[in-house]
PDB file of N, CA and C in Angstrom:
ATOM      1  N   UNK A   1      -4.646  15.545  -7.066  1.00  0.00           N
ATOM      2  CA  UNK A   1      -4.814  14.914  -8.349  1.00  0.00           C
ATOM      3  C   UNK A   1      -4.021  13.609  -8.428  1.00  0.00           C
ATOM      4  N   UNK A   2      -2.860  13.781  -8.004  1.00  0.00           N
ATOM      5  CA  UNK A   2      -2.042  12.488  -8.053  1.00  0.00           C
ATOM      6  C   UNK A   2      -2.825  11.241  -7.093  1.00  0.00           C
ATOM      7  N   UNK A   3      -3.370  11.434  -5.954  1.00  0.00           N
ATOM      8  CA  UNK A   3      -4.310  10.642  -5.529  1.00  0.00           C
ATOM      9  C   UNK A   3      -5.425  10.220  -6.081  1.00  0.00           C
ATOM     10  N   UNK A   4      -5.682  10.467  -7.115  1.00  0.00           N
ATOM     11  CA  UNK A   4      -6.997   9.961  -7.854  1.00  0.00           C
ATOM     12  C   UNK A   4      -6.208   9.312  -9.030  1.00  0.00           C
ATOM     13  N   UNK A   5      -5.185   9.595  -9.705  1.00  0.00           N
ATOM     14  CA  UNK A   5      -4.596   9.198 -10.824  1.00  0.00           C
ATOM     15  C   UNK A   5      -4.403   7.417  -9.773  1.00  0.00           C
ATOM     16  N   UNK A   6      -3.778   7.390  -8.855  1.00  0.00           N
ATOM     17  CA  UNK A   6      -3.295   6.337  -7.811  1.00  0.00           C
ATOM     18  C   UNK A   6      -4.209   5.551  -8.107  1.00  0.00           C
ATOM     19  N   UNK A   7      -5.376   5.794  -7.708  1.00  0.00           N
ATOM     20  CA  UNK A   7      -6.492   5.023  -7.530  1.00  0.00           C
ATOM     21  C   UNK A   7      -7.221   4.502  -8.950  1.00  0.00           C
ATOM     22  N   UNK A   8      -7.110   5.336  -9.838  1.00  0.00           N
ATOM     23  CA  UNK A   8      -7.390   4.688 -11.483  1.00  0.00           C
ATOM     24  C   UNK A   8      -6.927   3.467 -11.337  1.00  0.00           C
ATOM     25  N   UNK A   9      -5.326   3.612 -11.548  1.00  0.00           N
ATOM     26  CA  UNK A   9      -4.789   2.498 -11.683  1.00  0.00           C
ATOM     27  C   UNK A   9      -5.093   1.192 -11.059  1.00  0.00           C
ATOM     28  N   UNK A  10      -5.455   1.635  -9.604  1.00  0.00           N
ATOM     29  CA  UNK A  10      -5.665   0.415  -8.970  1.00  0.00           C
ATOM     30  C   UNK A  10      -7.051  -0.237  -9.508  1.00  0.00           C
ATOM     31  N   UNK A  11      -7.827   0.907  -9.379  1.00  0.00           N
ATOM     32  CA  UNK A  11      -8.980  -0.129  -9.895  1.00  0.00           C
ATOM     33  C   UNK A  11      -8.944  -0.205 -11.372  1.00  0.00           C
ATOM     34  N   UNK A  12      -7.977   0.351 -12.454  1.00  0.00           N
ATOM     35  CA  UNK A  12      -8.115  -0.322 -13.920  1.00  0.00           C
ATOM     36  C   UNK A  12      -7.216  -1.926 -13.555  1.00  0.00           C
ATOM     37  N   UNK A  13      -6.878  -2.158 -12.518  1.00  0.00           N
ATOM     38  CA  UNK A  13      -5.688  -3.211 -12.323  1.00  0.00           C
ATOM     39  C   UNK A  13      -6.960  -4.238 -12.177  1.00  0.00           C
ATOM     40  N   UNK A  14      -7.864  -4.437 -10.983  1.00  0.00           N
ATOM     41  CA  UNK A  14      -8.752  -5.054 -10.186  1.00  0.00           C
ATOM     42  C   UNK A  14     -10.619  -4.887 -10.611  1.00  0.00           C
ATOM     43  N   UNK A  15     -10.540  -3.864 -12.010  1.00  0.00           N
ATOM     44  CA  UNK A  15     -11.755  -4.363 -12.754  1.00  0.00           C
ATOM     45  C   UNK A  15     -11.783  -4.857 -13.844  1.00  0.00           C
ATOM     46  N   UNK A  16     -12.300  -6.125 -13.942  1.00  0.00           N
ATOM     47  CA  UNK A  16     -11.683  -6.961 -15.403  1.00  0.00           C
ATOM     48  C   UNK A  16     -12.285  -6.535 -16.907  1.00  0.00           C
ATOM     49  N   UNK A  17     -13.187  -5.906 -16.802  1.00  0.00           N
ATOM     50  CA  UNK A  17     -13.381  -5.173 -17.876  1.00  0.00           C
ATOM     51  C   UNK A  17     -13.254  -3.691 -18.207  1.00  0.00           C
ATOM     52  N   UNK A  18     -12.447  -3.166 -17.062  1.00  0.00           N
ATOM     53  CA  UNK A  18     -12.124  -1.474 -16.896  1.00  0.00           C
ATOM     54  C   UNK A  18     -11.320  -1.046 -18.744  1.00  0.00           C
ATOM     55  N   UNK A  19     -10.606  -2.152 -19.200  1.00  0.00           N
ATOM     56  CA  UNK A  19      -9.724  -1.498 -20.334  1.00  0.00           C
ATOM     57  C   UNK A  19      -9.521   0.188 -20.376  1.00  0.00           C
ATOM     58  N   UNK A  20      -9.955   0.431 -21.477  1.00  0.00           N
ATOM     59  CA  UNK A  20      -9.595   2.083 -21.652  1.00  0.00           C
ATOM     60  C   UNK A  20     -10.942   3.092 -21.837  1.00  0.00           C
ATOM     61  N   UNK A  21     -11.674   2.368 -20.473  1.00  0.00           N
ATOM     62  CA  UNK A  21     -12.827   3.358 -20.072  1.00  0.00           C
ATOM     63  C   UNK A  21     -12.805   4.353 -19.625  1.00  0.00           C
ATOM     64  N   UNK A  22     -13.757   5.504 -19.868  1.00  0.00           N
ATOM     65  CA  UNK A  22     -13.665   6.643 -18.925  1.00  0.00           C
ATOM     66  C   UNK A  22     -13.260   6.369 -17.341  1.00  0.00           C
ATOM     67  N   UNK A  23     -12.796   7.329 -16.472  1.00  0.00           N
ATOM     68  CA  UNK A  23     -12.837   6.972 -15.225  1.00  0.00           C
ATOM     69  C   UNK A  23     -14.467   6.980 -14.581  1.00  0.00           C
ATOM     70  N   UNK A  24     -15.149   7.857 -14.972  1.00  0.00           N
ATOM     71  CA  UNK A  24     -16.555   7.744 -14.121  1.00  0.00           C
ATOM     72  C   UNK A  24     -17.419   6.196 -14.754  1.00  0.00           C
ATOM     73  N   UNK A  25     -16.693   5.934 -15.800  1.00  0.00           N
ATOM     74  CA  UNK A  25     -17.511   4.382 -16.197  1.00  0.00           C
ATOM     75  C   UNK A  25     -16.409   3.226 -14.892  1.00  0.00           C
ATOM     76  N   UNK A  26     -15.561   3.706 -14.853  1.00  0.00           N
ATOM     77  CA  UNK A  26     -14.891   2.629 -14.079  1.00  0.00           C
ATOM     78  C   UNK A  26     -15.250   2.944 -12.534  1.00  0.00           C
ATOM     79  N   UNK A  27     -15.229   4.159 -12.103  1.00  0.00           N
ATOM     80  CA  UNK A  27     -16.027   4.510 -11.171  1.00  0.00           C
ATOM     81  C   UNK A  27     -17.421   3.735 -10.457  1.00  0.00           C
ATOM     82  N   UNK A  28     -18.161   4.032 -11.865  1.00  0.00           N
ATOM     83  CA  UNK A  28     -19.819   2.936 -11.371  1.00  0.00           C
ATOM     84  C   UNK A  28     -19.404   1.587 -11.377  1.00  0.00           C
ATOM     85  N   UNK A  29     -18.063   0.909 -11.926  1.00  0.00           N
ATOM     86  CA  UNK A  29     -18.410  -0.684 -12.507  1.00  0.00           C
ATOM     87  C   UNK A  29     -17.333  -0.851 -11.276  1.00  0.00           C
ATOM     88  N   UNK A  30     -16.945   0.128 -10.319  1.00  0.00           N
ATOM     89  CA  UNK A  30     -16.207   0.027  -8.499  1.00  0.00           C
ATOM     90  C   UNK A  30     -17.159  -0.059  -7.897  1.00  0.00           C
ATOM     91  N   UNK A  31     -18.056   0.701  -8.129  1.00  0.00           N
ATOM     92  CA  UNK A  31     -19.141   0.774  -6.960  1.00  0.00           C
ATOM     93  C   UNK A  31     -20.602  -0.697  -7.191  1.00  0.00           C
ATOM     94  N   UNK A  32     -20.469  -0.856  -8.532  1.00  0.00           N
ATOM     95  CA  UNK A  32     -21.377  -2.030  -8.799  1.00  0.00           C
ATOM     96  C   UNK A  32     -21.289  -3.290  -8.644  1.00  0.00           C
ATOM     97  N   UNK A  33     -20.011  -3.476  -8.598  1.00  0.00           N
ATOM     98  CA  UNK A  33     -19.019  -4.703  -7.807  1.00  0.00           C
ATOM     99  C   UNK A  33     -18.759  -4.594  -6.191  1.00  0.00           C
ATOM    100  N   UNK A  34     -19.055  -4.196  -5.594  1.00  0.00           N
ATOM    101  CA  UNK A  34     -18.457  -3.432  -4.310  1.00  0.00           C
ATOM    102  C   UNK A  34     -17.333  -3.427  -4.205  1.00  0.00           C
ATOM    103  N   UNK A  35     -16.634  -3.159  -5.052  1.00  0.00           N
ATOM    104  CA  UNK A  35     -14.836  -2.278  -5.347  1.00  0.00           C
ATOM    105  C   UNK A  35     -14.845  -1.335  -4.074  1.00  0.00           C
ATOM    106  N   UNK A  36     -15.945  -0.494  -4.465  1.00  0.00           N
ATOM    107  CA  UNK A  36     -15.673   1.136  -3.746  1.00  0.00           C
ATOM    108  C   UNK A  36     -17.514   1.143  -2.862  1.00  0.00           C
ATOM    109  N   UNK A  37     -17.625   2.026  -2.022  1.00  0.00           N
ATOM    110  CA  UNK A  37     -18.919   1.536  -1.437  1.00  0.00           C
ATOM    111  C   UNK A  37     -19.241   3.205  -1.639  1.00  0.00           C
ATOM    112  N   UNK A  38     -20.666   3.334  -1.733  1.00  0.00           N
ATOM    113  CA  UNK A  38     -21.348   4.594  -2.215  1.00  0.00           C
ATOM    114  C   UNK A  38     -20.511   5.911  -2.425  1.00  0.00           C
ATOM    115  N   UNK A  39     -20.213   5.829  -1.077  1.00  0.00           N
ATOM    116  CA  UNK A  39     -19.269   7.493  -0.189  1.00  0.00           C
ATOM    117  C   UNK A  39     -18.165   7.462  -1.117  1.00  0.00           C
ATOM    118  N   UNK A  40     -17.495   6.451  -0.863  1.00  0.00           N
ATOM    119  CA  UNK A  40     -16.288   6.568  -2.068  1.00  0.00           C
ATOM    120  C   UNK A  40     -16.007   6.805  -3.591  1.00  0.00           C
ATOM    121  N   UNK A  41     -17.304   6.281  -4.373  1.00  0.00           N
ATOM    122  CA  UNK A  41     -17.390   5.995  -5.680  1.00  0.00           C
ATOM    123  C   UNK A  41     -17.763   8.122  -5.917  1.00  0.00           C
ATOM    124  N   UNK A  42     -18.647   8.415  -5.178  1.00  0.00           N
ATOM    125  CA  UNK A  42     -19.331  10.030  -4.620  1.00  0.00           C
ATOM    126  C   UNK A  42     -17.972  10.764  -4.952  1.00  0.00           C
ATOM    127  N   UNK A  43     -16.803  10.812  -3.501  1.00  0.00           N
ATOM    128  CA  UNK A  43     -15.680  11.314  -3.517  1.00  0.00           C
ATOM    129  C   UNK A  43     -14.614  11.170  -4.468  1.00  0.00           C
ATOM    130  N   UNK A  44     -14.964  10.006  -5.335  1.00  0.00           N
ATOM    131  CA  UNK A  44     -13.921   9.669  -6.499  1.00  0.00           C
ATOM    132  C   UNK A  44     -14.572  10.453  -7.715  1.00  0.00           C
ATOM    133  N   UNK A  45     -15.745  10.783  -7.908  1.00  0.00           N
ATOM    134  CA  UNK A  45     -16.192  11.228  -9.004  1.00  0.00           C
ATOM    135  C   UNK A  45     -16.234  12.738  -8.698  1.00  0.00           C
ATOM    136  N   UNK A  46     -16.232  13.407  -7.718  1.00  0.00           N
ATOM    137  CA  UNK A  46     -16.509  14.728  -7.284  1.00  0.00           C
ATOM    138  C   UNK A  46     -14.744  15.133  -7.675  1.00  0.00           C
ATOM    139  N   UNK A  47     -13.929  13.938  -7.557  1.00  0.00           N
ATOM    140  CA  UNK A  47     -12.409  14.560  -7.581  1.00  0.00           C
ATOM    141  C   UNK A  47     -12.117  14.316  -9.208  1.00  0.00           C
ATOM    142  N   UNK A  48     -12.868  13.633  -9.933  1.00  0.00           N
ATOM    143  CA  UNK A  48     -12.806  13.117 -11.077  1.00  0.00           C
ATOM    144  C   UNK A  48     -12.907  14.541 -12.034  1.00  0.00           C
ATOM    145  N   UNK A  49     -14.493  15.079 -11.824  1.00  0.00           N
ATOM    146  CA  UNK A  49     -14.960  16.550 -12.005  1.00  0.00           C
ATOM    147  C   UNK A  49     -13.672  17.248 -12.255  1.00  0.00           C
ATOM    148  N   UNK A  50     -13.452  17.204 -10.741  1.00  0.00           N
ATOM    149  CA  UNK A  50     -12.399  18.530 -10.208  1.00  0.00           C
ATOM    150  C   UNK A  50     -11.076  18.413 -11.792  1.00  0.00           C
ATOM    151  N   UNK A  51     -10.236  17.093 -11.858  1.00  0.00           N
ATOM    152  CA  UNK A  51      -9.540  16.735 -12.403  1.00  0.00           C
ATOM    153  C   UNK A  51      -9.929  16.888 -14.026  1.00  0.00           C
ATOM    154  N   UNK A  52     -11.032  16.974 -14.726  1.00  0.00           N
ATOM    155  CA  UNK A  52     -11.433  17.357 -15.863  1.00  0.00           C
ATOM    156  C   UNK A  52     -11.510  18.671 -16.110  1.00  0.00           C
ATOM    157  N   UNK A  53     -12.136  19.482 -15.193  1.00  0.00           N
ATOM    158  CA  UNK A  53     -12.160  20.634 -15.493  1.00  0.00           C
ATOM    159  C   UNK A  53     -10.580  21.730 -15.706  1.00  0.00           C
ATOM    160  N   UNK A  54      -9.836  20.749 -14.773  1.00  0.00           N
ATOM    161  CA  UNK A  54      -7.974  21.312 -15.057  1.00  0.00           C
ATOM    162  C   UNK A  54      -7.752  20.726 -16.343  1.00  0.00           C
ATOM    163  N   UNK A  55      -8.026  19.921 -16.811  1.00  0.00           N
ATOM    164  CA  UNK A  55      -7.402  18.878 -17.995  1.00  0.00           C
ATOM    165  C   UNK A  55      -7.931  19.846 -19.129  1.00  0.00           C
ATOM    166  N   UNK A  56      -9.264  20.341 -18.896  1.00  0.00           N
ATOM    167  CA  UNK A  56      -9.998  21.113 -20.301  1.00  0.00           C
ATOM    168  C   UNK A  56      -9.857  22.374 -20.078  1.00  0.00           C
ATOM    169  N   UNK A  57      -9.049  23.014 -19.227  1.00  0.00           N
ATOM    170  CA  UNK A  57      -9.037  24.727 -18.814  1.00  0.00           C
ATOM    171  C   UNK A  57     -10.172  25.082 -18.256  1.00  0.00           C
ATOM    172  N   UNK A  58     -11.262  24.546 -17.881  1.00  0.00           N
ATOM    173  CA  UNK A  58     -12.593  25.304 -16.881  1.00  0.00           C
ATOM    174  C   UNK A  58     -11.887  25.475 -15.645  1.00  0.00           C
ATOM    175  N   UNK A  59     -11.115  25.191 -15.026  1.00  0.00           N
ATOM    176  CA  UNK A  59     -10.450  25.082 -14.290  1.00  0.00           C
ATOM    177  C   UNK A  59      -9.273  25.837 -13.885  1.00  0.00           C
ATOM    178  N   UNK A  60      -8.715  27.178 -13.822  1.00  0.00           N
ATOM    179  CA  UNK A  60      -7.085  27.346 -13.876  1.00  0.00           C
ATOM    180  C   UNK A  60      -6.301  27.213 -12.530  1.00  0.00           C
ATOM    181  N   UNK A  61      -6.907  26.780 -11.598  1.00  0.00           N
ATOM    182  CA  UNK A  61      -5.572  26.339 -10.942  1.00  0.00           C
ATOM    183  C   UNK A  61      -5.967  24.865 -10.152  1.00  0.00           C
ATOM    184  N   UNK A  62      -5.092  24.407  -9.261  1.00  0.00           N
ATOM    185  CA  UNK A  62      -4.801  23.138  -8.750  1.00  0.00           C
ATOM    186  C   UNK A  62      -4.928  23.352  -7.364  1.00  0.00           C
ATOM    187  N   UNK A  63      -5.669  24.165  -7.049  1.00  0.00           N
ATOM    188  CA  UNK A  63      -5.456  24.511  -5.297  1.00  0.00           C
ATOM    189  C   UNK A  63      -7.097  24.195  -4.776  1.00  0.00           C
ATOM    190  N   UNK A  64      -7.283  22.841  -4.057  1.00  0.00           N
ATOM    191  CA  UNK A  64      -8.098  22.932  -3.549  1.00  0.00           C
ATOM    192  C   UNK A  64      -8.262  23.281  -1.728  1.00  0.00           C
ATOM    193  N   UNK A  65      -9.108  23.869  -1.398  1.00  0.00           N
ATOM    194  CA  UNK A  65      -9.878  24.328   0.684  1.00  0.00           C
ATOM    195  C   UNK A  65      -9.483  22.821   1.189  1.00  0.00           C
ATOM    196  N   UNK A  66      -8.727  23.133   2.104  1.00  0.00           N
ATOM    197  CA  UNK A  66      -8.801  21.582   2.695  1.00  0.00           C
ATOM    198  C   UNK A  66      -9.661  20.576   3.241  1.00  0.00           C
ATOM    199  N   UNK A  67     -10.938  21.432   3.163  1.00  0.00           N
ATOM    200  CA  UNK A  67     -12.194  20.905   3.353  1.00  0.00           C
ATOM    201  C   UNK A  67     -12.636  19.752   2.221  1.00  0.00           C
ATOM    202  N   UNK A  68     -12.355  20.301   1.426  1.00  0.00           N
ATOM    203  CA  UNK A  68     -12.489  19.563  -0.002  1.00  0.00           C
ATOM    204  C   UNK A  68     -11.439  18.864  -0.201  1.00  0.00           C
ATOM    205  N   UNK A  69     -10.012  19.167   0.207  1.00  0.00           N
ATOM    206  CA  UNK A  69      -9.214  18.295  -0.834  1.00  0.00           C
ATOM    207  C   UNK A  69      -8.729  16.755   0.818  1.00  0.00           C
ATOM    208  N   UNK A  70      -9.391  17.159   2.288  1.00  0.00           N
ATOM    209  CA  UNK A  70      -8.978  15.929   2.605  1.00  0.00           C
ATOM    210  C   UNK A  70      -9.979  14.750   2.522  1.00  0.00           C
ATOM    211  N   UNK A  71     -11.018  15.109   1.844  1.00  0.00           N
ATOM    212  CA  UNK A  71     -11.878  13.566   2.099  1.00  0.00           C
ATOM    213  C   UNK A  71     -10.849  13.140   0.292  1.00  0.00           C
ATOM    214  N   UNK A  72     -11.129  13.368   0.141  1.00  0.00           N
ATOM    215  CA  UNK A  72     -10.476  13.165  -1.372  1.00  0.00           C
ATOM    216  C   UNK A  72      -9.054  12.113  -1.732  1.00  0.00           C
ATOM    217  N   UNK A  73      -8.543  12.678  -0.557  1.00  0.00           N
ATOM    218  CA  UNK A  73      -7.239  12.106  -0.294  1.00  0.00           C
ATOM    219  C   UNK A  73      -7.128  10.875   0.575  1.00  0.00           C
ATOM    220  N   UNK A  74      -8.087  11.350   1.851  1.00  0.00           N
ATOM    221  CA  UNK A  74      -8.531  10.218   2.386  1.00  0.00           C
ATOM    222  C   UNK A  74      -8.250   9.142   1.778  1.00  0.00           C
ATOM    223  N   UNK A  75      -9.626   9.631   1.552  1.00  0.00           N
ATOM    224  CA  UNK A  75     -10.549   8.250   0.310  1.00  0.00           C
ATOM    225  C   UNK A  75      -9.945   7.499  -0.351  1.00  0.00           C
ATOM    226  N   UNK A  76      -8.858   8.591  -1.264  1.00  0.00           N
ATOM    227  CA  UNK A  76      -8.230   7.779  -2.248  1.00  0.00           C
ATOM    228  C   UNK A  76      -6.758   6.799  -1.357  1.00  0.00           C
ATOM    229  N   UNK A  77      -6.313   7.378  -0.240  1.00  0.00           N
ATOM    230  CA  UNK A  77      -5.096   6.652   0.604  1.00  0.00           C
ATOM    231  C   UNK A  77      -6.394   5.323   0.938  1.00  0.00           C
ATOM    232  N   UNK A  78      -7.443   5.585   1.351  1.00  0.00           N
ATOM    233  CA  UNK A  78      -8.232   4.267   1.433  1.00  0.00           C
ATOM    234  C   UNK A  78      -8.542   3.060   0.698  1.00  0.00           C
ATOM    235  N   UNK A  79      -8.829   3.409  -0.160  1.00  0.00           N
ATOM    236  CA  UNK A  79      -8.859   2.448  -1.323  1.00  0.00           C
ATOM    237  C   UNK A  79      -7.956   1.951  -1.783  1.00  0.00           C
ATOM    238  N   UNK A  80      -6.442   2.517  -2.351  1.00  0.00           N
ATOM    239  CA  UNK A  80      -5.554   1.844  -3.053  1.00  0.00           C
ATOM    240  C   UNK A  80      -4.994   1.271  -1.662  1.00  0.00           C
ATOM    241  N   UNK A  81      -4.683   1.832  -0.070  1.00  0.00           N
ATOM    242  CA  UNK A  81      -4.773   0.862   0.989  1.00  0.00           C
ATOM    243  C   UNK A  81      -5.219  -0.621   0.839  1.00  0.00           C
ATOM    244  N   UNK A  82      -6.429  -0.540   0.739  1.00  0.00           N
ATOM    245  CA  UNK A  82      -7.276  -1.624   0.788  1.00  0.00           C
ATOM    246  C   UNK A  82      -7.202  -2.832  -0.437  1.00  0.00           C
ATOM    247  N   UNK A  83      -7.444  -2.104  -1.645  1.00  0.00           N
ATOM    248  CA  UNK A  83      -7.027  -3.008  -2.675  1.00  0.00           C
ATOM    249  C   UNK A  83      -5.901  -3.320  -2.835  1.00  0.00           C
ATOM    250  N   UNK A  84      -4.642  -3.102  -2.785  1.00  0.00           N
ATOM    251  CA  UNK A  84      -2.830  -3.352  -2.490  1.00  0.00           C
ATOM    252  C   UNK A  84      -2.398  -4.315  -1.332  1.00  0.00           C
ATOM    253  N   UNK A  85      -3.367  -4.556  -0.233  1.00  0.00           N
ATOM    254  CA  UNK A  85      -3.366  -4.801   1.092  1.00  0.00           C
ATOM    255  C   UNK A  85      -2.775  -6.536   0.506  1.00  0.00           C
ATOM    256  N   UNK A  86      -2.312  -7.081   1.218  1.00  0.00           N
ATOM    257  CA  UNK A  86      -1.785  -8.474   1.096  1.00  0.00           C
ATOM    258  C   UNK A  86      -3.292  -9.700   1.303  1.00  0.00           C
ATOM    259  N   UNK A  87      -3.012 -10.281   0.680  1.00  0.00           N
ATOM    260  CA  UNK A  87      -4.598 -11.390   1.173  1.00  0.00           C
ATOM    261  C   UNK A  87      -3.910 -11.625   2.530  1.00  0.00           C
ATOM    262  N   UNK A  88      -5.329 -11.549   3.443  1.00  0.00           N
ATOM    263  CA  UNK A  88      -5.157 -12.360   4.818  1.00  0.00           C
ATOM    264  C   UNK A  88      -5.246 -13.499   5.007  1.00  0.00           C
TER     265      UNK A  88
END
């Protein structure tokens, strides 16, 4: 979860009209810009899910199969990687 919270930020930082949108609206307006490229915007919203359903109780615990929780993490070490990265 803390890896997806990471990645909000970065892209509420680096989309100029992100303000105080849902994350799955900031999600599409990553992927519609090429912020985030298909696979990613996919894995950010599948962890997005995950992260709502704890927030509203559908959810009771925080333990995801590592099947599931390393693209997730990946992904998200990828992106705030990439967007944080220094201009070349």
């Amino acid at each position: 979860m803390h890896s997806l919270i990471a990645v909000e930020i970065v892209l509420r930082d680096r989309i100029p009209d992100a303000g105080k949108k849902p994350l799955h609206q900031i999600i599409k307006l990553g992927a519609a810009d090429g912020i985030l490229t298909a696979r990613q915007a996919e894995y950010l919203d599948y962890g997005r899910q995950i992260r709502n359903g704890m927030a509203h109780g559908q959810t009771t615990h925080a333990v995801m199969p590592p099947a599931m929780a390393v693209p997730m993490v990946t992904t998200s070490f990828a992106i705030v990687s990439e967007l944080c990265a220094a201009p070349a």
